[in-house]
Protein backbone atom coordinates (compact mmCIF):
# COMPACT_ATOMS: atom_id res chain seq x y z
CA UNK A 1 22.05 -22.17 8.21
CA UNK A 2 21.06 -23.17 4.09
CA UNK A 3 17.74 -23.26 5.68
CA UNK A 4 17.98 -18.94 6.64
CA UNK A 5 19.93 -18.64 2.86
CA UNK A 6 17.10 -17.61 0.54
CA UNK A 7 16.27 -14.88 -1.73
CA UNK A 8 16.91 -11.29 -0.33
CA UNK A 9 13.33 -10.03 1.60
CA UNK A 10 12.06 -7.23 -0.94
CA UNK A 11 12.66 -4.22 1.76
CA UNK A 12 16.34 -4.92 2.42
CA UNK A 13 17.81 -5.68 -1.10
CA UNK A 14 18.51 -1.92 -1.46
CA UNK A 15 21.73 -2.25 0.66
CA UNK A 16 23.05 -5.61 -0.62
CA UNK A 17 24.27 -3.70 -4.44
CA UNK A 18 26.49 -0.77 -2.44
CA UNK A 19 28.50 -3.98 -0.10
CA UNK A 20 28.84 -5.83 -3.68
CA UNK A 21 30.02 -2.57 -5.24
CA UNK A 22 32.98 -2.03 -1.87
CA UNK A 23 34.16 -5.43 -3.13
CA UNK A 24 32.23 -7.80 -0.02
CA UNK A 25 29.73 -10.18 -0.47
CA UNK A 26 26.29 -10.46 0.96
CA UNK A 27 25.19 -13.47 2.61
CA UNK A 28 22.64 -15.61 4.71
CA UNK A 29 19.80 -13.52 3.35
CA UNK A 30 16.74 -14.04 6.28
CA UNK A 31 13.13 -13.12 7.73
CA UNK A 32 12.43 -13.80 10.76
CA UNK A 33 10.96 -11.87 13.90
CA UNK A 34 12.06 -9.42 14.69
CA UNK A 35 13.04 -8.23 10.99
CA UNK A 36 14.60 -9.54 7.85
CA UNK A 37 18.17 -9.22 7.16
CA UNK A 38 21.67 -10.36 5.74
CA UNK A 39 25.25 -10.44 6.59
CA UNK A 40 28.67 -9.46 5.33
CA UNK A 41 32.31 -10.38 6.04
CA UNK A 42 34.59 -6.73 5.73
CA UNK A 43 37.63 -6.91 4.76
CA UNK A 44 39.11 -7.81 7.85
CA UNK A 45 36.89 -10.17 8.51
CA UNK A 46 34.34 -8.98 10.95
CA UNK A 47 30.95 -9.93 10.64
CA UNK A 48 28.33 -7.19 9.89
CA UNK A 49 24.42 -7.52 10.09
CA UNK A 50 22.24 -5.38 8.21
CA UNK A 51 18.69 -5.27 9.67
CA UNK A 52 15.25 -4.04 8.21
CA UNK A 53 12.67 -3.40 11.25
CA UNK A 54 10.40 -1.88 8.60
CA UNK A 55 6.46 -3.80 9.13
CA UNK A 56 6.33 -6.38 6.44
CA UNK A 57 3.53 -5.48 3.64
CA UNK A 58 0.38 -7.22 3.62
């Protein structure tokens, strides 16, 4: 997994500040087919996975 934790891809940052601002943190930042993403823990616990399917640029 500290292999997948890297910077945040450029096209999916925009999420990460609004789950910082509810008070969760962001983690295991990743791109890989099929699309770059990151996860958060909520509150309860439950995992959530934000994915970007956008084409990558260049």
């Amino acid at each position: 997994m500290a292999a997948l934790c890297r910077q945040a891809p450029r096209h999916i940052v925009a999420p990460a500040p609004k789950v910082k601002a509810a008070g969760l943190t962001p983690f295991a930042h990743a791109d890989y087919a099929p699309g770059r993403r990151f996860y958060f823990l909520d509150h309860d616990r439950i995992e959530f996975e934000i994915v970007s399917y956008a084409p990558r640029a260049g």
